[in-house]
N, C-alpha and C. Protein backbone atom coordinates (compact mmCIF):
# COMPACT_ATOMS: atom_id res chain seq x y z
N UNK A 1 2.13 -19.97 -9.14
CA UNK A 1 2.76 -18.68 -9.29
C UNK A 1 2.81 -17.94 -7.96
N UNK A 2 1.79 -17.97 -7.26
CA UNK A 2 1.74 -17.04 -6.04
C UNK A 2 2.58 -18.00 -4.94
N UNK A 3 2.60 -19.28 -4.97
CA UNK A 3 3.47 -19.76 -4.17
C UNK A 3 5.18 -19.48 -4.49
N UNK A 4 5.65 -19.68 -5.57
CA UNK A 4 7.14 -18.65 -6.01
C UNK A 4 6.76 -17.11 -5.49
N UNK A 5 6.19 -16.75 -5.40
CA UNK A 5 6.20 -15.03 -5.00
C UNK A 5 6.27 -15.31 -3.36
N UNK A 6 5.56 -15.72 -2.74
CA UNK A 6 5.54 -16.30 -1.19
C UNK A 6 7.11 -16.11 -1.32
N UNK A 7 7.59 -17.41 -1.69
CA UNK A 7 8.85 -17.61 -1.87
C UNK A 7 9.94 -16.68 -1.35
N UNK A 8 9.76 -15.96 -2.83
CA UNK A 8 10.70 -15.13 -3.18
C UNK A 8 10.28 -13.81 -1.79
N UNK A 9 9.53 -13.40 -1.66
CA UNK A 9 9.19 -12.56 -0.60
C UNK A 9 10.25 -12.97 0.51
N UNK A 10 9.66 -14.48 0.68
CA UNK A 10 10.96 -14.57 1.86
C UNK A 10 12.23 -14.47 1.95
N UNK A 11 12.40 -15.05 0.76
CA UNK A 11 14.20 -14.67 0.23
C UNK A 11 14.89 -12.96 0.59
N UNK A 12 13.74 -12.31 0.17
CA UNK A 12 14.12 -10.85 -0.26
C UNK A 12 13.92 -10.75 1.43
N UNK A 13 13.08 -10.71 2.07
CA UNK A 13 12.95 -10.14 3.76
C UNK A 13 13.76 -11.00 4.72
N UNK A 14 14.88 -12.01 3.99
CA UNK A 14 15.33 -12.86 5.01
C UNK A 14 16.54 -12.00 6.03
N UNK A 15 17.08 -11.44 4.95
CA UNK A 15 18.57 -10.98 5.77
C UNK A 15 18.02 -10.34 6.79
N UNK A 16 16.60 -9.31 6.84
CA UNK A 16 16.58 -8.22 7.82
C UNK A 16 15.56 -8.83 8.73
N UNK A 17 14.74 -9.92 8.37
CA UNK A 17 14.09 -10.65 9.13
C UNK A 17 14.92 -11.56 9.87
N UNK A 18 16.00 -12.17 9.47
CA UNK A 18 16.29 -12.76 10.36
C UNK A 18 17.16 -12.34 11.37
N UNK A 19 17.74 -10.78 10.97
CA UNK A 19 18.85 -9.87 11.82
C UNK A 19 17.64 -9.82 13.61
N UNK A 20 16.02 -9.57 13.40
CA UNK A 20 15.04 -9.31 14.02
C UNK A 20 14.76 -10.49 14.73
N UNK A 21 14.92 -11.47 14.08
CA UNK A 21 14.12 -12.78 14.76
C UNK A 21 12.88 -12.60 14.01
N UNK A 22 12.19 -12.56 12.85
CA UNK A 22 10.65 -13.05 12.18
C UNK A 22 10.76 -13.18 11.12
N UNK A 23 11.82 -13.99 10.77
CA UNK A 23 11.62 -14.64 9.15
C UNK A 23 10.84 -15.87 9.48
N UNK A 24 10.73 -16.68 10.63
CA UNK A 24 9.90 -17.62 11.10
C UNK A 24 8.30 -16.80 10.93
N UNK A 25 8.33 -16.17 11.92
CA UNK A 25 6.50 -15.64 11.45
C UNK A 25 6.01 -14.86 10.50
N UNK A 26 7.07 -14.35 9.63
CA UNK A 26 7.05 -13.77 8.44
C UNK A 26 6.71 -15.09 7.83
N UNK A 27 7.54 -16.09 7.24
CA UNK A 27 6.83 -16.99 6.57
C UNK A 27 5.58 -17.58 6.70
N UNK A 28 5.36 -17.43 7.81
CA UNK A 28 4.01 -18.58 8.42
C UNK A 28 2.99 -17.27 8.05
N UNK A 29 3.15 -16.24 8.49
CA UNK A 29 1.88 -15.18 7.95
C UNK A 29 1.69 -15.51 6.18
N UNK A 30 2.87 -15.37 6.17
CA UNK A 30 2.48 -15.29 4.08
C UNK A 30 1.96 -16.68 3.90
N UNK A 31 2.28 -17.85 4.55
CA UNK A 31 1.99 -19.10 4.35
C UNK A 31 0.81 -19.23 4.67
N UNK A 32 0.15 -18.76 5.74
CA UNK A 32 -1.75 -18.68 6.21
C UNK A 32 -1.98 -17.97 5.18
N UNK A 33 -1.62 -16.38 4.67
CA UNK A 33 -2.35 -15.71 3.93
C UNK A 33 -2.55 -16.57 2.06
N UNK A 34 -1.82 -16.75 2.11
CA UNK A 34 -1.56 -17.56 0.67
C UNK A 34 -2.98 -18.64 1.01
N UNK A 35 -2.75 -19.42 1.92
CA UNK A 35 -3.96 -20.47 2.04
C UNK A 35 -5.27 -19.93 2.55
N UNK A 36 -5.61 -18.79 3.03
CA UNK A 36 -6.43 -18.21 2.88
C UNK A 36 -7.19 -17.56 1.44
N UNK A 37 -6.23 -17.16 0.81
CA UNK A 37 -6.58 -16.80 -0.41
C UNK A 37 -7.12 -17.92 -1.47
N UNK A 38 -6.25 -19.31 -0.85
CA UNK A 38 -6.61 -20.55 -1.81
C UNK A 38 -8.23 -20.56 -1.47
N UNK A 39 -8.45 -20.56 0.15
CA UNK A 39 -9.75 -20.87 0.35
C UNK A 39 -10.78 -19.81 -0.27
N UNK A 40 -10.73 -18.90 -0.13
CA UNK A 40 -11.38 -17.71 -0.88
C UNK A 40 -11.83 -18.21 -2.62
N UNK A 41 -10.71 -18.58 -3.21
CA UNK A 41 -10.87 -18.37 -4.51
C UNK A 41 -11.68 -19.87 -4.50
N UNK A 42 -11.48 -20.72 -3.66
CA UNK A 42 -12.45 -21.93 -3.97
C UNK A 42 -14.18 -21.62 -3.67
N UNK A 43 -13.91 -21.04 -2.39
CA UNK A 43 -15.22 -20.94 -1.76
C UNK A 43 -16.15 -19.44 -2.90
N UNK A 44 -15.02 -18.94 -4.02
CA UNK A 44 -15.91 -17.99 -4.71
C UNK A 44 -16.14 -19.00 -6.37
N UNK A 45 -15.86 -19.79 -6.05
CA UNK A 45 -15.99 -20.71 -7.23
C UNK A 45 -17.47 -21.60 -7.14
N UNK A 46 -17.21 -22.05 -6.21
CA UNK A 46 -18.05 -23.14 -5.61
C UNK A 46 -19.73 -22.09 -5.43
N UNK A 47 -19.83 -21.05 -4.88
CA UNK A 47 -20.60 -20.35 -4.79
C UNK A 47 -21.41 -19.95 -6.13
N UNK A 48 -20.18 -19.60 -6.88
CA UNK A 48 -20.81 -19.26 -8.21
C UNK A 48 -21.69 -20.26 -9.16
N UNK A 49 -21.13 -21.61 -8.88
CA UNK A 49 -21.48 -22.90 -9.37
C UNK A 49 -22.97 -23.19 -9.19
N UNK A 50 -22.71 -22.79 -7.38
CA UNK A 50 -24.68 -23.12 -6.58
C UNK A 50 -25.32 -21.95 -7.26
N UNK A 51 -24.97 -20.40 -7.23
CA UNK A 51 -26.17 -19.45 -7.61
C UNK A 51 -26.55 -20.04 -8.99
N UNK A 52 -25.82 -20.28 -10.40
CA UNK A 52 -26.17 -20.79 -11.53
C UNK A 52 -27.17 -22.03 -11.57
N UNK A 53 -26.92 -22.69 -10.80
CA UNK A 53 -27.81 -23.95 -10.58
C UNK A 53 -29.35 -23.42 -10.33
N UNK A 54 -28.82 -23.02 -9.12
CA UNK A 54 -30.21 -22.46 -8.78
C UNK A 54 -30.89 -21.44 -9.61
N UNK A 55 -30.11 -20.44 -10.34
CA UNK A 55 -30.82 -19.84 -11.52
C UNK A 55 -31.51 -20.51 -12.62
N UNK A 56 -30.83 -21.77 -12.98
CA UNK A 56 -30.86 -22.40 -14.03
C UNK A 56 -32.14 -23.17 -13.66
N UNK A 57 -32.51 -24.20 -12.05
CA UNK A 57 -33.98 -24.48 -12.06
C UNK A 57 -35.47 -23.66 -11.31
N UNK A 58 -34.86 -22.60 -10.92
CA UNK A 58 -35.41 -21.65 -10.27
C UNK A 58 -37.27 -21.48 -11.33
N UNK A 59 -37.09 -21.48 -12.61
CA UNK A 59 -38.41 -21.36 -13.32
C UNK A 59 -39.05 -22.05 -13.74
N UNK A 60 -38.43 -23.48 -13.30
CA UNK A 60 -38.84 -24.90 -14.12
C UNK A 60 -39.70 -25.06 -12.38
N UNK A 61 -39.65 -24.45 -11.45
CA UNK A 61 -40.39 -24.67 -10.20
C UNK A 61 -41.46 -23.52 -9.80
N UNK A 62 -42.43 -24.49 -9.83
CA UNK A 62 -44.29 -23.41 -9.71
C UNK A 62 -43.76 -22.05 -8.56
N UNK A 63 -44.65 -21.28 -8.56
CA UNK A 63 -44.59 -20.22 -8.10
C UNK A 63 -45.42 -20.18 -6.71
N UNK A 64 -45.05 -19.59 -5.87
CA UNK A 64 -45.77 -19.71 -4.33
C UNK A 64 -45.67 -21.25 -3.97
N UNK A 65 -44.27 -21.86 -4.05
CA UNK A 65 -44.10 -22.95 -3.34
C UNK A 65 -42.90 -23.00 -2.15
N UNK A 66 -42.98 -23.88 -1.51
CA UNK A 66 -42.05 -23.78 -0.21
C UNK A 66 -40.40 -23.96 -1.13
N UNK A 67 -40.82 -25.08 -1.90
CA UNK A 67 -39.31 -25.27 -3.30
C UNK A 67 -38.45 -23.91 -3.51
N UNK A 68 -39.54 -23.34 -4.30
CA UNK A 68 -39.34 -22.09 -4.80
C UNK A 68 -38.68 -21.03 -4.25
N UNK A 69 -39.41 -20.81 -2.55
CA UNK A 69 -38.27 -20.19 -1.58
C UNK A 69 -37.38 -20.14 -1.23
N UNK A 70 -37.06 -21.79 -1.17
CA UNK A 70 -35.79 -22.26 -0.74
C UNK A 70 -34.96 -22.36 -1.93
N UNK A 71 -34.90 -22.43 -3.20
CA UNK A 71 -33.73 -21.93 -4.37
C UNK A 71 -33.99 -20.45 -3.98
N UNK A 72 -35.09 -19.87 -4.15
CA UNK A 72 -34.46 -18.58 -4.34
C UNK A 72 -33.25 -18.01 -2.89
N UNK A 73 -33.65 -18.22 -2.29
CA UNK A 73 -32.78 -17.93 -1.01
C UNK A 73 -31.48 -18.73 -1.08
N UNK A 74 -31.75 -20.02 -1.49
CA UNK A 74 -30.33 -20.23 -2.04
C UNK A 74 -29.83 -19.68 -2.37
N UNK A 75 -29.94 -19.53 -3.72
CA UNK A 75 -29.81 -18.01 -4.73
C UNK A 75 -28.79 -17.21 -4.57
N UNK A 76 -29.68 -16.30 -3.56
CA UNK A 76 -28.85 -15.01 -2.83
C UNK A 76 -27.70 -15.60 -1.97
N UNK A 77 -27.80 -16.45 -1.43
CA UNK A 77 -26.66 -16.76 -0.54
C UNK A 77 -25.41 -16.88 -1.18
N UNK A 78 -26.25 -17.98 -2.10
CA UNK A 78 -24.61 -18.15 -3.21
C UNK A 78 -23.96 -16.85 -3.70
N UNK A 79 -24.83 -16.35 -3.98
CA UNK A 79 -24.69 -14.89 -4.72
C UNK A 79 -23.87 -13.95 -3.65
N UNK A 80 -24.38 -13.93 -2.75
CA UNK A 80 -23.82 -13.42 -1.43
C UNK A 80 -22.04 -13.85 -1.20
N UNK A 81 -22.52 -15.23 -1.09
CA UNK A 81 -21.14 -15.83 -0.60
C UNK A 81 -20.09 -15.79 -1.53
N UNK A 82 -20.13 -16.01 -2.80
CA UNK A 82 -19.36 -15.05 -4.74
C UNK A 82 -18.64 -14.00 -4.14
N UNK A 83 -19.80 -12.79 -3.51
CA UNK A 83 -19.48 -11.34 -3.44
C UNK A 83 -18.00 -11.55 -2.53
N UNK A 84 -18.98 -12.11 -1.17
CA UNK A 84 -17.82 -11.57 -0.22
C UNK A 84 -16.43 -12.72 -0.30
N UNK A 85 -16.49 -13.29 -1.06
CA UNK A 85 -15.15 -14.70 -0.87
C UNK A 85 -14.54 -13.65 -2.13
N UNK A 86 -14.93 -12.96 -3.07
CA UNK A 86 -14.16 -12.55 -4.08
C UNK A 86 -13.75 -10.85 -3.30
N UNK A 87 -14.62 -10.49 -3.09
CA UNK A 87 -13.88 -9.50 -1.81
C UNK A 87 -12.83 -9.77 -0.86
N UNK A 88 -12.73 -11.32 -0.37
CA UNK A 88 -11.72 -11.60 0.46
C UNK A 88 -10.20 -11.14 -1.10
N UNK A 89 -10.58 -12.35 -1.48
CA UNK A 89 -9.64 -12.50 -2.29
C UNK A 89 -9.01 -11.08 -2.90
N UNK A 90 -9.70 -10.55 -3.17
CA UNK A 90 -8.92 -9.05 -3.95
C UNK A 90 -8.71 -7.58 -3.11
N UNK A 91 -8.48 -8.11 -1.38
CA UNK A 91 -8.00 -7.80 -0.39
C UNK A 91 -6.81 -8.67 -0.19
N UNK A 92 -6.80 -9.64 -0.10
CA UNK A 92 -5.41 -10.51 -0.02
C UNK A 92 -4.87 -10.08 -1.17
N UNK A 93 -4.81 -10.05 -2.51
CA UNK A 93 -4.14 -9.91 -3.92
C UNK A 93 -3.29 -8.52 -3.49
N UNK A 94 -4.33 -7.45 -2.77
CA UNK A 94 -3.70 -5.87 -2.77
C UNK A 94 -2.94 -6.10 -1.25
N UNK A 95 -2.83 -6.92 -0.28
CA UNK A 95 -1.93 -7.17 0.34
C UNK A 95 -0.52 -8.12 0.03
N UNK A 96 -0.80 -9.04 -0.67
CA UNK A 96 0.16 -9.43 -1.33
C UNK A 96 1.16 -8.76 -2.80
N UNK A 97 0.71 -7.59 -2.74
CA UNK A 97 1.19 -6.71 -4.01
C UNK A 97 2.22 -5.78 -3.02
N UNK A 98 1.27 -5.34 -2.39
CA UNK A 98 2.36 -4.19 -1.27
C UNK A 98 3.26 -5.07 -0.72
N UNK A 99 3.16 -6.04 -0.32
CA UNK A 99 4.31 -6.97 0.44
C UNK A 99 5.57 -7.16 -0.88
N UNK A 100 4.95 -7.33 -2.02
CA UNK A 100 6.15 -7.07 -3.34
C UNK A 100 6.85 -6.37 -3.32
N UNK A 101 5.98 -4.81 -3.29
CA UNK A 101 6.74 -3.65 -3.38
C UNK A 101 7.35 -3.24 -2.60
N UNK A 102 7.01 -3.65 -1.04
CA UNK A 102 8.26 -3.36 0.00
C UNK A 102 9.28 -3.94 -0.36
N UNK A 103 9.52 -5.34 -0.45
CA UNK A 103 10.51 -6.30 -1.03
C UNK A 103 11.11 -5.80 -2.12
N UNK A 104 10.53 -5.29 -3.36
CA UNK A 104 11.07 -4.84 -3.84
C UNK A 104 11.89 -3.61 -4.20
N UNK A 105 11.60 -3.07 -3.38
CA UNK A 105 12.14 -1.67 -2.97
C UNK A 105 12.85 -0.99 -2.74
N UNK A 106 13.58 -1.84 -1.53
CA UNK A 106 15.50 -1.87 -1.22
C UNK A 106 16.11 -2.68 -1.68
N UNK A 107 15.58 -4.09 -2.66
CA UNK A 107 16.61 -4.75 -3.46
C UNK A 107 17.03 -3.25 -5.02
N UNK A 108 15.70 -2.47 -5.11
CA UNK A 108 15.80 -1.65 -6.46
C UNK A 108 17.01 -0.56 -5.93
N UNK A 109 17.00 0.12 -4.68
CA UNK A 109 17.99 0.91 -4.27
C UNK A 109 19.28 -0.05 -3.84
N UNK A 110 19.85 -0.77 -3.60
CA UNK A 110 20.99 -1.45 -3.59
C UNK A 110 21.28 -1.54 -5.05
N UNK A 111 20.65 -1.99 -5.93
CA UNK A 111 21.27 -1.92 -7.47
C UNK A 111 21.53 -0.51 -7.79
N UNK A 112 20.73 0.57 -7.20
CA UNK A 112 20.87 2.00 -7.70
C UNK A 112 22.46 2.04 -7.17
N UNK A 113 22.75 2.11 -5.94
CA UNK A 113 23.79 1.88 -5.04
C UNK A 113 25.08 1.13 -5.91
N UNK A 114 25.17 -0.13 -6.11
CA UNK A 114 25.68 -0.53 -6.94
C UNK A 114 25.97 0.03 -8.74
N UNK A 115 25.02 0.18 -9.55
CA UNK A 115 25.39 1.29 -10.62
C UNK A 115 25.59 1.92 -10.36
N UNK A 116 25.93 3.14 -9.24
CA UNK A 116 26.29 3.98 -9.15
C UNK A 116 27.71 4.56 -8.66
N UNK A 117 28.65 5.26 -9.51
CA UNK A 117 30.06 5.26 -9.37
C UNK A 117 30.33 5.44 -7.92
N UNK A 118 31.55 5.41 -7.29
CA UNK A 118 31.56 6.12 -5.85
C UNK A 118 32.15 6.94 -6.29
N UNK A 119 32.00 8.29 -5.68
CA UNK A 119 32.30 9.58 -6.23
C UNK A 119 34.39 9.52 -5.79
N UNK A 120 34.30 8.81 -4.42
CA UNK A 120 35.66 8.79 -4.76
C UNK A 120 37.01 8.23 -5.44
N UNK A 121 36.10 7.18 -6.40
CA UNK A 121 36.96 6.79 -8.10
C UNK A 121 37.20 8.13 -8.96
N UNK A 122 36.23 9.07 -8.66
CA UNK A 122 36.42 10.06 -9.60
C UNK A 122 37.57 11.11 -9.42
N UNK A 123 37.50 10.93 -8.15
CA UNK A 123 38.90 11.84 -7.88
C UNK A 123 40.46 11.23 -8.01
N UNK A 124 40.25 9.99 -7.44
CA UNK A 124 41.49 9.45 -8.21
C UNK A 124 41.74 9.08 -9.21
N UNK A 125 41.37 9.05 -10.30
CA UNK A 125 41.34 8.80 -11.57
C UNK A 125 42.66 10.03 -12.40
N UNK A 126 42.32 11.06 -11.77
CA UNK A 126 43.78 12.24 -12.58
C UNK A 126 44.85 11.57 -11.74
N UNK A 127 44.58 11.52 -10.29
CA UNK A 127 46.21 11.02 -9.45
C UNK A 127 46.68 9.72 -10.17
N UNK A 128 46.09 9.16 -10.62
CA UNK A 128 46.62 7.48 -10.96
C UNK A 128 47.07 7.77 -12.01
N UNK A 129 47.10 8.61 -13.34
CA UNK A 129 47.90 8.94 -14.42
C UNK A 129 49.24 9.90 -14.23
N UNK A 130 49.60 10.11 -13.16
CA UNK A 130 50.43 11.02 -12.87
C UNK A 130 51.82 10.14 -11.86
């Protein structure tokens, strides 16, 4: 899904990107950011996977052991690394939303533009019956 939105982003910013010269690094930004976000949502997956583990044998291991330190510190890391990879991610999501709404923005005023009569049909409209 987010790769059709990439997409379509480019479609919608091509005419004025390419009037500029950066529909080339326009794509390649959305194309890193998109695969950035892939990496994010893996690396907050994968994280979540290790803190559970480690929750899950964390009590089945004696207490005041070197073991014991090292899950728990696992632990947090994973836990850590969850936080901030899902923080990446829902910083990319709210950058990839505004990049919509620009896009979408002046395609919504060109249709306004378009439904909308030109005021000078209205005046010829009595001359043309006459």
């Amino acid at each position: 899904m987010a790769k059709i939105q990439e997409k379509l982003l480019c479609i919608a910013w091509n005419q004025e990107l390419r009037r500029r010269g950066l529909l080339r690094i326009f794509c390649k930004v959305m194309g890193a950011l998109q695969m950035a976000e892939d990496v994010a949502e893996a690396v907050e997956k994968v994280a979540e996977k290790v803190e559970k583990a480690a929750e899950d044998i964390v009590d089945d291991i004696p207490k005041d052991t070197k073991l014991r330190e090292v899950v728990d510190f696992v632990e947090k890391i994973a836990e850590r690394a969850a936080d901030e990879a899902g923080a990446i991610d829902d910083f990319i999501d709210k950058l990839q939303e505004e990049e919509e709404e620009k896009a979408e923005s002046p395609v919504n005023s060109l249709n306004d533009e378009v439904k909308k009569p030109p005021e000078d049909s209205k005046e010829e409209k009595p001359n043309a019956g006459n």
